[in-house]
Protein backbone atom coordinates (compact mmCIF):
# COMPACT_ATOMS: atom_id res chain seq x y z
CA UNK A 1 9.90 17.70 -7.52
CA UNK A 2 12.50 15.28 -9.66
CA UNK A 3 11.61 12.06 -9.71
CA UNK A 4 13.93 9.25 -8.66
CA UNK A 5 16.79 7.56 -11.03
CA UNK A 6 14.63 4.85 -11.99
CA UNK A 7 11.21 6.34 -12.21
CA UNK A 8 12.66 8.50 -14.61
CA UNK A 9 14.35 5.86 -17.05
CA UNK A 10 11.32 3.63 -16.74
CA UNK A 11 8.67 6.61 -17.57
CA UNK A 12 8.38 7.14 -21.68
CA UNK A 13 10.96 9.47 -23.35
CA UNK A 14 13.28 9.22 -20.93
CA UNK A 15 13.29 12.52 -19.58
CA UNK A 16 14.95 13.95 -16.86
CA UNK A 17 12.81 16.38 -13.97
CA UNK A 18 13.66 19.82 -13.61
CA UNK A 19 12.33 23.06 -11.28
CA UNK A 20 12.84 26.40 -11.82
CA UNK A 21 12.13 26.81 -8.22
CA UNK A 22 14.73 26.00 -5.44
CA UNK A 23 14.00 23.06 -2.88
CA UNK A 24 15.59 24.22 0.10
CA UNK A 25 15.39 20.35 0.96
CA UNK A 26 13.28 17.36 -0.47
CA UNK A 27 10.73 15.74 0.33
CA UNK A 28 11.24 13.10 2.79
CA UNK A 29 9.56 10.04 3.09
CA UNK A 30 10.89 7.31 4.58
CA UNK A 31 14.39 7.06 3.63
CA UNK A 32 16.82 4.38 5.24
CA UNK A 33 20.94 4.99 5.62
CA UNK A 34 22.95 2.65 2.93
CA UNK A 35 23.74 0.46 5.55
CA UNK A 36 20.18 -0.39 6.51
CA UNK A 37 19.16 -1.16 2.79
CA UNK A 38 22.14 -3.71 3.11
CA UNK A 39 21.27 -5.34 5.84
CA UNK A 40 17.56 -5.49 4.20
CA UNK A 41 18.82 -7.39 1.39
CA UNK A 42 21.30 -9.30 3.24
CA UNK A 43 18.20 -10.61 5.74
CA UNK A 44 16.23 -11.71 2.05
CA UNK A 45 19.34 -13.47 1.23
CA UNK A 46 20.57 -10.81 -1.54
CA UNK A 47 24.07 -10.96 -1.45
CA UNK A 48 25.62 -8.01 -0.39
CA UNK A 49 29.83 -7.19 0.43
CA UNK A 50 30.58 -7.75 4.56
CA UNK A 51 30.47 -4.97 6.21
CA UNK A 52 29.64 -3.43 9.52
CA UNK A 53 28.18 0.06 11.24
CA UNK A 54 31.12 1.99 13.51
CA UNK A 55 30.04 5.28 15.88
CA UNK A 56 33.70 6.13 16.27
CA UNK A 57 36.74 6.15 15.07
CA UNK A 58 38.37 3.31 16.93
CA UNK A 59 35.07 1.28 16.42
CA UNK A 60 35.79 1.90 12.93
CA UNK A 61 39.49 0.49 13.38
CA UNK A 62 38.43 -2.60 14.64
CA UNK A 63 35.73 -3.52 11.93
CA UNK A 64 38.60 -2.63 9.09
CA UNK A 65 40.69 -5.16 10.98
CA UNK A 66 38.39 -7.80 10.94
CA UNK A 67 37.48 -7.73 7.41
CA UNK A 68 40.21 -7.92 5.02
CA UNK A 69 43.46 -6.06 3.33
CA UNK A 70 41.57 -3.07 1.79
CA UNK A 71 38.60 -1.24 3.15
CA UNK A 72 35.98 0.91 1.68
CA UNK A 73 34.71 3.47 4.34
CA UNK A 74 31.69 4.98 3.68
CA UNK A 75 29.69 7.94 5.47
CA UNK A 76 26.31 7.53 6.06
CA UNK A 77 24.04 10.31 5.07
CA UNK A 78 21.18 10.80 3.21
CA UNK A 79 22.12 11.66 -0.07
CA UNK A 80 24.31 11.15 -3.27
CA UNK A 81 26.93 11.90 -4.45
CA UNK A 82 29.34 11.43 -1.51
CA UNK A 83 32.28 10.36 -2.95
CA UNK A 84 32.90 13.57 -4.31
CA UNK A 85 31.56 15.57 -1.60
CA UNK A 86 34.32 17.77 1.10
CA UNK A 87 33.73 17.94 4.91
CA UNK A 88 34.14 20.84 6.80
CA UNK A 89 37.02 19.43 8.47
CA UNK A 90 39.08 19.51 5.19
CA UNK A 91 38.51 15.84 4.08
CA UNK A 92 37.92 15.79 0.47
CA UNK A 93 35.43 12.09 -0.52
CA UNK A 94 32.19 10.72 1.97
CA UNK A 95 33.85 7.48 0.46
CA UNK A 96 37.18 6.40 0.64
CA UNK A 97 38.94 2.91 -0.71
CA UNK A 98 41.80 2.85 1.56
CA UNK A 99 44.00 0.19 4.17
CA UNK A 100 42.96 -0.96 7.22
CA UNK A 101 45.49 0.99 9.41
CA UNK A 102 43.88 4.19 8.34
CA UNK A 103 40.69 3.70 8.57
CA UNK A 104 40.85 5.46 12.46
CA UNK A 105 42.03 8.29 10.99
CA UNK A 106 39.63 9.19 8.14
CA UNK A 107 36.55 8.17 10.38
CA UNK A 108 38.13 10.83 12.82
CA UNK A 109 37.47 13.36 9.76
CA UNK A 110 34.00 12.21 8.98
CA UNK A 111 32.59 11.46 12.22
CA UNK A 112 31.00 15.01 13.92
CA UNK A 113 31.71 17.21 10.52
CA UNK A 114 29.26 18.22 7.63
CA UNK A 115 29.71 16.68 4.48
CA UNK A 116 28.64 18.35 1.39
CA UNK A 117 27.95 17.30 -2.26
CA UNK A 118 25.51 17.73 -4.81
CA UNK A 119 22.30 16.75 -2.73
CA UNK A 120 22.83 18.68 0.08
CA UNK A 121 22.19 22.11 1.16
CA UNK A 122 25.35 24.44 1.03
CA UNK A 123 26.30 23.89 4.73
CA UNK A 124 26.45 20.52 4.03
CA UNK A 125 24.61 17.07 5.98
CA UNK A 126 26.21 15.99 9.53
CA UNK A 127 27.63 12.68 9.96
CA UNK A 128 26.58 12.40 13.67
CA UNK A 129 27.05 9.36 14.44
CA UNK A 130 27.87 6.59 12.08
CA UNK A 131 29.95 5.49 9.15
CA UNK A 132 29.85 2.35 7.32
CA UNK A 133 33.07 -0.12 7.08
CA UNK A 134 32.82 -2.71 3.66
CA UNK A 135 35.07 -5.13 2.41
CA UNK A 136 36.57 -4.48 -1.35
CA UNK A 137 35.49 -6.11 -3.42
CA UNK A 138 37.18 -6.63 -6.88
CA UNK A 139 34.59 -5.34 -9.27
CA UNK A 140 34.72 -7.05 -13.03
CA UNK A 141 31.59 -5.46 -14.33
CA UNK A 142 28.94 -2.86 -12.76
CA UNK A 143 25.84 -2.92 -14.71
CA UNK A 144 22.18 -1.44 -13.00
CA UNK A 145 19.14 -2.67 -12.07
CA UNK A 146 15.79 -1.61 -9.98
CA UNK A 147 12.08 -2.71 -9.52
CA UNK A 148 9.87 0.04 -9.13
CA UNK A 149 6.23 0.71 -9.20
CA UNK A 150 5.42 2.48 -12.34
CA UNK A 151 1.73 4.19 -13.21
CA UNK A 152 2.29 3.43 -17.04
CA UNK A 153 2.45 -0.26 -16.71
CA UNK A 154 -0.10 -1.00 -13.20
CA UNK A 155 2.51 -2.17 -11.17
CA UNK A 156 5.76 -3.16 -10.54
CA UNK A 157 8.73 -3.21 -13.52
CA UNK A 158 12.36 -3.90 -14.13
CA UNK A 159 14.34 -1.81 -15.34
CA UNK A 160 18.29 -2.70 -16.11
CA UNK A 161 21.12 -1.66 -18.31
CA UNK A 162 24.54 -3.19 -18.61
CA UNK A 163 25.67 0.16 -18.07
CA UNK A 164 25.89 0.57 -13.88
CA UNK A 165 28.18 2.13 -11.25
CA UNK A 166 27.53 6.11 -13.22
CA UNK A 167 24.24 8.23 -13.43
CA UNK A 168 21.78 5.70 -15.26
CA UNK A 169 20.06 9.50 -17.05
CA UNK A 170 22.99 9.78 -18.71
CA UNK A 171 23.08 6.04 -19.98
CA UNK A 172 19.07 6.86 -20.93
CA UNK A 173 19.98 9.92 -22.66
CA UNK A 174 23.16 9.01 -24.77
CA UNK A 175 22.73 5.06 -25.41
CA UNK A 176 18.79 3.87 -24.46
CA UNK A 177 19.28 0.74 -26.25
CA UNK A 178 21.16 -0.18 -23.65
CA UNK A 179 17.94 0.05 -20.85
CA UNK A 180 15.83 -2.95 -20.96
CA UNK A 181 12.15 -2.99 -19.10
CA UNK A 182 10.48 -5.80 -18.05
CA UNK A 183 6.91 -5.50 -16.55
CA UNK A 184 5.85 -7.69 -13.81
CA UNK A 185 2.40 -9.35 -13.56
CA UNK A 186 1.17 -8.56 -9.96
CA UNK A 187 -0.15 -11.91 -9.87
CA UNK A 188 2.14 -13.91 -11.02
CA UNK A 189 5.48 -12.08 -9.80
CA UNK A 190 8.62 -12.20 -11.57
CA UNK A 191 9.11 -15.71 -13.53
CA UNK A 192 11.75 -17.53 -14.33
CA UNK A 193 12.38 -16.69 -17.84
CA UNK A 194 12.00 -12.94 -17.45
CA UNK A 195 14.40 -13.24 -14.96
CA UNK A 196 16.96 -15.00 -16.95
CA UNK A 197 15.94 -12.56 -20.07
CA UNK A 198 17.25 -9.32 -18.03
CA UNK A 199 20.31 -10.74 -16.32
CA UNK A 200 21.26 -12.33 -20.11
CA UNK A 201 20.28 -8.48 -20.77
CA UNK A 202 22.80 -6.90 -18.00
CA UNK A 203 25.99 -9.07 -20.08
CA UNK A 204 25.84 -12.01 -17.09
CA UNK A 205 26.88 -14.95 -18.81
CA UNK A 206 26.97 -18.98 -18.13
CA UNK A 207 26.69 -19.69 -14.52
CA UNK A 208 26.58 -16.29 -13.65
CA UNK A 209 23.32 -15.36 -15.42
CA UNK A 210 21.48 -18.03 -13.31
CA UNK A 211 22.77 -16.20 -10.33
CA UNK A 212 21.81 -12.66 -11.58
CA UNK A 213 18.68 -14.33 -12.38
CA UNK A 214 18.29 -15.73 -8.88
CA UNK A 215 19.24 -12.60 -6.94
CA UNK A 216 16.68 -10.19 -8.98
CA UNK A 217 13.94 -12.51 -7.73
CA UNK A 218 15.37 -12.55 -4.00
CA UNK A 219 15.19 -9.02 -4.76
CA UNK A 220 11.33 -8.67 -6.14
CA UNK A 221 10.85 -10.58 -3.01
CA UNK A 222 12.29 -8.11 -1.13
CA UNK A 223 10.38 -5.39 -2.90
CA UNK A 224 6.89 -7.06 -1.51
CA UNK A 225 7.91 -8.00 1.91
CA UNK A 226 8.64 -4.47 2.87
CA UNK A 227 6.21 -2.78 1.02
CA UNK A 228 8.67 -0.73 -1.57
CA UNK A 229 8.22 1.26 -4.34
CA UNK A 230 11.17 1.14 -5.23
CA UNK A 231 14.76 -1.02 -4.87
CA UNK A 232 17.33 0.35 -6.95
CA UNK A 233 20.66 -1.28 -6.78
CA UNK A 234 23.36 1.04 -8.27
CA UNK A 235 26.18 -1.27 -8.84
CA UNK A 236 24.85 -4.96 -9.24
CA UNK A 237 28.37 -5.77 -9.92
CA UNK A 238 29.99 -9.01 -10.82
CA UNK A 239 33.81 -10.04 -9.33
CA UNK A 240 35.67 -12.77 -9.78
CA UNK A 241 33.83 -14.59 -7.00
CA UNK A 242 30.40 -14.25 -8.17
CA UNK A 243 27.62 -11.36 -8.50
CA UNK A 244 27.24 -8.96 -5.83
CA UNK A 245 24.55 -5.58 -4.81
CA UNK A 246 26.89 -3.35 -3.75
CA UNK A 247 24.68 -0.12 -3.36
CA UNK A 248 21.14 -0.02 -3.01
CA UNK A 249 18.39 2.63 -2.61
CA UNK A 250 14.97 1.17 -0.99
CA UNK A 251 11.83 3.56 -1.46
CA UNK A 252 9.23 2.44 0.60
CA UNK A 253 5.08 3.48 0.68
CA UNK A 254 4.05 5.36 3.41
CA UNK A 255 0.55 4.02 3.54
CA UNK A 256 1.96 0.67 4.59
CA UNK A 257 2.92 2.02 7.72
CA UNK A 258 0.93 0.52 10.19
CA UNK A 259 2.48 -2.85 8.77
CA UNK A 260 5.58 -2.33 8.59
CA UNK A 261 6.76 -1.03 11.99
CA UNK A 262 10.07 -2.78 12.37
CA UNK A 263 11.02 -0.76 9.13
CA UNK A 264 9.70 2.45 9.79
CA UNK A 265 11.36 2.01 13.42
CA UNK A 266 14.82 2.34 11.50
CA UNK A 267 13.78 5.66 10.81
CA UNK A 268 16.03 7.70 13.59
CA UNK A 269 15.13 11.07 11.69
CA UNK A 270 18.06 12.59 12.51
CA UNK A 271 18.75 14.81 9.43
CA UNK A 272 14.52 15.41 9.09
CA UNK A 273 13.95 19.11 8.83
CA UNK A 274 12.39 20.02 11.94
CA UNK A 275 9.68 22.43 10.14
CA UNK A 276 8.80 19.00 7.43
CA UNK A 277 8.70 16.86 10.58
CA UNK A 278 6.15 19.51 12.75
CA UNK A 279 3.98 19.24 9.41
CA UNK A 280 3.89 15.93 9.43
CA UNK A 281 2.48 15.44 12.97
CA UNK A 282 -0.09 17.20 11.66
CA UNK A 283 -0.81 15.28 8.08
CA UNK A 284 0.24 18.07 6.37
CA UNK A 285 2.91 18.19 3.59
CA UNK A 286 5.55 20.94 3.49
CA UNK A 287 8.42 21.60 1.45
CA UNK A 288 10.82 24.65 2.32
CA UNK A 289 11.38 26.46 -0.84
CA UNK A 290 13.80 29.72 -0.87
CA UNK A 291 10.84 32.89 -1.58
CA UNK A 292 9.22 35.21 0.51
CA UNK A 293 5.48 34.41 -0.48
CA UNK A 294 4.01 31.50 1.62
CA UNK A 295 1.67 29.18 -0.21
CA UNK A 296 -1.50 27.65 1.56
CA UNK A 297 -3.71 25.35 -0.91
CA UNK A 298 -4.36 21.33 -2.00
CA UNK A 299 -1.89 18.94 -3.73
CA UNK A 300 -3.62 20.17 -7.24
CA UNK A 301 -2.90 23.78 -7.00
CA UNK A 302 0.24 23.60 -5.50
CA UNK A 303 2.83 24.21 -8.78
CA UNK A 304 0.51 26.54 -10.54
CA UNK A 305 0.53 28.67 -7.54
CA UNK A 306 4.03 28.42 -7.47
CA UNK A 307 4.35 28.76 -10.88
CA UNK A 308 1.62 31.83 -11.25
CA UNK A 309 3.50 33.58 -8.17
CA UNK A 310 6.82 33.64 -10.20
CA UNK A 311 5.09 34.05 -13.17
CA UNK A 312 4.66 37.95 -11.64
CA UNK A 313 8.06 38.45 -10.39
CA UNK A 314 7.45 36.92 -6.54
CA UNK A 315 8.76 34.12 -5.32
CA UNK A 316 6.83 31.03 -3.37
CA UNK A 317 8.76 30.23 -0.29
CA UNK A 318 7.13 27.23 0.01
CA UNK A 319 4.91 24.29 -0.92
CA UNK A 320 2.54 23.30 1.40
CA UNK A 321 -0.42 20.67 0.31
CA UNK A 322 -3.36 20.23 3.22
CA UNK A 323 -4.89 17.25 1.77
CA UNK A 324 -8.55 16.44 1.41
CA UNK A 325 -9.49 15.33 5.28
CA UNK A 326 -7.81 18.93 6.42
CA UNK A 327 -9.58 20.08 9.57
CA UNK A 328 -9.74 23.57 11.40
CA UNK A 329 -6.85 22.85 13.50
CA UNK A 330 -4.86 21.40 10.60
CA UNK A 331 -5.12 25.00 9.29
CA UNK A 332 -3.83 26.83 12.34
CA UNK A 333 -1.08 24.71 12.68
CA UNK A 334 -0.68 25.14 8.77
CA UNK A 335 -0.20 28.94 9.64
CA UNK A 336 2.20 28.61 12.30
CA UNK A 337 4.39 26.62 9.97
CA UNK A 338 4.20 29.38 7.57
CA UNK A 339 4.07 32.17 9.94
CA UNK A 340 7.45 31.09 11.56
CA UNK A 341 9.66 31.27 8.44
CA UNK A 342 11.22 35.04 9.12
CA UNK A 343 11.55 35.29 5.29
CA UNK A 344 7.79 35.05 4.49
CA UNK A 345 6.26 38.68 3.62
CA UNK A 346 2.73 37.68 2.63
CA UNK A 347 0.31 34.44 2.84
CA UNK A 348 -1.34 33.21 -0.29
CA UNK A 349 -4.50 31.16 0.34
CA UNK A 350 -5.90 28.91 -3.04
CA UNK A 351 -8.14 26.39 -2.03
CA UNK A 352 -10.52 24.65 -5.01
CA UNK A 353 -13.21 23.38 -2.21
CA UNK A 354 -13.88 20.40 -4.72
CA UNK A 355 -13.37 17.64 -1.56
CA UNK A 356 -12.42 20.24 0.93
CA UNK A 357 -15.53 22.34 3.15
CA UNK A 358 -14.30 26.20 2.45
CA UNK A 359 -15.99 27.18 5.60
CA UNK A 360 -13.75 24.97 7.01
CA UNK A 361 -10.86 26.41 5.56
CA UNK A 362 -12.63 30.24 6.37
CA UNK A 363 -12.62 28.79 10.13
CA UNK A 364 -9.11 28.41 10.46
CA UNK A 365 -7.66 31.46 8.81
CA UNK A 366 -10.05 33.52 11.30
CA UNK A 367 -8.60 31.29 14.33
CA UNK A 368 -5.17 31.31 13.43
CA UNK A 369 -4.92 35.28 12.00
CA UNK A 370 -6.73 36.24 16.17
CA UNK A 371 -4.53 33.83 18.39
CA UNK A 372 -1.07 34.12 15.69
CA UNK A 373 -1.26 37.95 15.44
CA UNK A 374 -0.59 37.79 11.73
CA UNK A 375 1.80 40.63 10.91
CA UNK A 376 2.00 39.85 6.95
CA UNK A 377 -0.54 40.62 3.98
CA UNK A 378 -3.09 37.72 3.65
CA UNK A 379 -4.87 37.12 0.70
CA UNK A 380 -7.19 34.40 -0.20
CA UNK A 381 -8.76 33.13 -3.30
CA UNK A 382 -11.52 29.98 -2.31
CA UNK A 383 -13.18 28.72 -5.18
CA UNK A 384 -16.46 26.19 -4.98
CA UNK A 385 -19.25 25.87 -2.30
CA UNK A 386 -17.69 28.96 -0.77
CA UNK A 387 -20.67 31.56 -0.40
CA UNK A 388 -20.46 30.47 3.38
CA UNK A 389 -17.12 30.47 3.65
CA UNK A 390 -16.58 34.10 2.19
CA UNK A 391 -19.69 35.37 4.86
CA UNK A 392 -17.02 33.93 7.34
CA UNK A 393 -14.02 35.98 6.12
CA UNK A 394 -15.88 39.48 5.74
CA UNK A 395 -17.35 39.31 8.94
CA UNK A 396 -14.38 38.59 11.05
CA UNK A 397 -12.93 41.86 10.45
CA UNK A 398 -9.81 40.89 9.86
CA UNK A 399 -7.32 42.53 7.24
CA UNK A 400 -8.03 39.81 4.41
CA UNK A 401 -7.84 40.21 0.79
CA UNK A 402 -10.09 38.47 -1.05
CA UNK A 403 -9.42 37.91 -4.55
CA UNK A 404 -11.82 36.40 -7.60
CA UNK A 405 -9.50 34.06 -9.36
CA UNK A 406 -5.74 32.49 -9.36
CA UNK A 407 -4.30 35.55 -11.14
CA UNK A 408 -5.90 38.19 -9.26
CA UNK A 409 -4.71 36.30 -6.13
CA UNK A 410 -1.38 36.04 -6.93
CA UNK A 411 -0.70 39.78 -8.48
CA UNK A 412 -2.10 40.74 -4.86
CA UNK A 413 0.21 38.29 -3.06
CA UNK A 414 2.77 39.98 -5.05
């Protein structure tokens, strides 16, 4: 799975994630519309541009009027790349600098249709319901900045170039002695003078660097009262008036759920995949991928199965991580997941039983292959405490392979 933007500028070498495999869609966590992120920073006293949330057209109209002589009109879906995306209703650009007086009309085009770019699937993201309506802004300088949590340091970091407002790989790749890093002590949070340091860093000069200074603290702040692991703000721009966030991206940590409800509440999961969504009822972690050989096995085998599957000429068509607590009916409803994809033509178990009971994992398979009616080729490799779990298996009488290691698995799967 790539990494985010900033993970991957902040992580040593600078290198950028790639898959051989195809992610039918990503892996989604919480993830909040543009306009929420805004209104985020805006309550922590980040300064954002005006803007407001319209559900149709005319709605739309009205904010346009209210804000000032030029407009920039944004649809709001989850993913990049929008301004150079095309909606199925012909409207080329998710973001348009335009006039107020036509605002009506382009929302008309955006609102309803599918709007595809480089993040999306080929049939393109829906804009159901909403579309965002900004002031312009006159934009002197776009430069980049984000705090993320980052394994190589313990904790939180900075990372900012003066280079903003275009992919900040590219800036990593071609110039990275123009990305500065500046680690935060957990205890002590961001000071003063490291503050100053990186907006002196991002080209803000005089007054103006005191106010970059004072808005990357707002925004550490921000980054601990909501639980982030990430705030990327792609450009922090400066205009004539004074230094500005103009486009954010807020990552947030799952496992602070049960204090931050308010947040998570924001969450409308509107473009979740239903099939992700099922699996995650059920604390299980699914990713669609585009093969016919389903995948069943722990966070630690999940890319070498992948990997070992296309490695002899199949192809995984998913990947699907149970997690350590799984429990027999965590497994059936694992199979049902994988059992209702129409492309899947065989089930590949790999389970290392190194936290997880086999038998347990023996249990489920035998429940789930009697009440599903499993029509494909199963085969199952279980490795660790397993001499009960195998007893389980052969005496079910059920049409399972076993197989002795990862290889002979997966050429059987195959």
């Amino acid at each position: 799975m790539a990494a985010s933007m900033a993970s991957q500028v902040a992580a040593k070498g600078l290198r950028t994630a790639t898959s051989k495999h195809t992610w039918l869609s990503p892996r989604r966590w919480l993830n909040l519309q543009e306009y929420q992120s805004k209104k985020l920073m805006q309550d922590s006293g980040v300064t954002v541009q005006r803007f407001y949330v319209a559900d149709t057209a005319s709605e739309a109209l009205e904010a346009a009027k209210r804000l000032a002589r030029e407009i920039v009109l944004k649809a709001q879906i989850l993913a990049g790349g929008r301004g150079k995306g095309v909606f199925d209703s012909g409207l080329k650009g998710g973001v348009h600098l335009t006039k107020p007086a036509v605002v009506g009309d382009l929302a008309k085009k955006m609102l309803g249709f599918n709007l595809t770019t480089k993040q999306t699937p080929k049939e393109g993201v829906k804009v159901k319901t909403q579309v965002m309506v900004a002031e312009a802004l006159d934009i002197s300088r776009e430069t980049y900045f984000a705090i993320l949590m980052d394994r190589s340091c313990n904790g939180p970091v900075m990372v900012g170039s003066p280079q903003g407002g275009v992919d900040i790989e590219e800036v990593a790749a071609k110039t990275p002695e123009l990305i500065f890093k500046e680690v935060i002590d957990i205890f002590q949070g961001v000071q003063d003078e490291q503050a100053l340091r990186m907006a002196a860093n991002l080209g803000f000069k005089g007054p103006l660097q005191r106010q970059a200074a004072d808005q990357i603290k707002r925004l550490y702040d921000l980054f601990l009262k909501v639980d982030a692991t990430q705030v990327e703000v792609n450009p922090f721009g400066e205009t004539p008036e004074g230094q500005v966030c103009f486009d954010a991206k807020i990552n947030f940590d799952d496992n602070a759920e049960f204090r931050q409800k308010a947040v998570f509440a924001m969450d409308d999961m509107s473009e979740s995949d239903p099939t992700e969504m099922h699996a995650a009822k059920w604390d299980l972690k699914y990713i669609g991928l585009d093969g016919n050989i389903a995948c069943f096995n722990g966070a630690g085998l999940a890319m070498a199965t992948c990997d070992i599957i296309d490695l002899h000429g199949g192809k995984p068509a998913n990947f699907l991580d149970l997690g350590g607590g799984v429990k027999e009916r965590q497994v059936y409803e694992a199979f049902k997941l994988l059992t209702a994809d129409p492309k899947v033509e065989a089930i590949l178990v790999n389970i290392f039983g190194g936290i997880v009971n086999c038998a347990i994992i023996a249990n489920g398979i035998t429940k789930a292959c009697r009440e599903l009616e499993l029509k494909v080729p199963l085969v199952v490799r279980l490795e660790t405490n397993v001499h009960e779990a195998k007893r389980i298996l052969s005496e079910s009488g059920l049409p399972i392979t076993a197989a002795d290691d990862l290889d002979d698995a997966a050429k059987k799967a195959v």
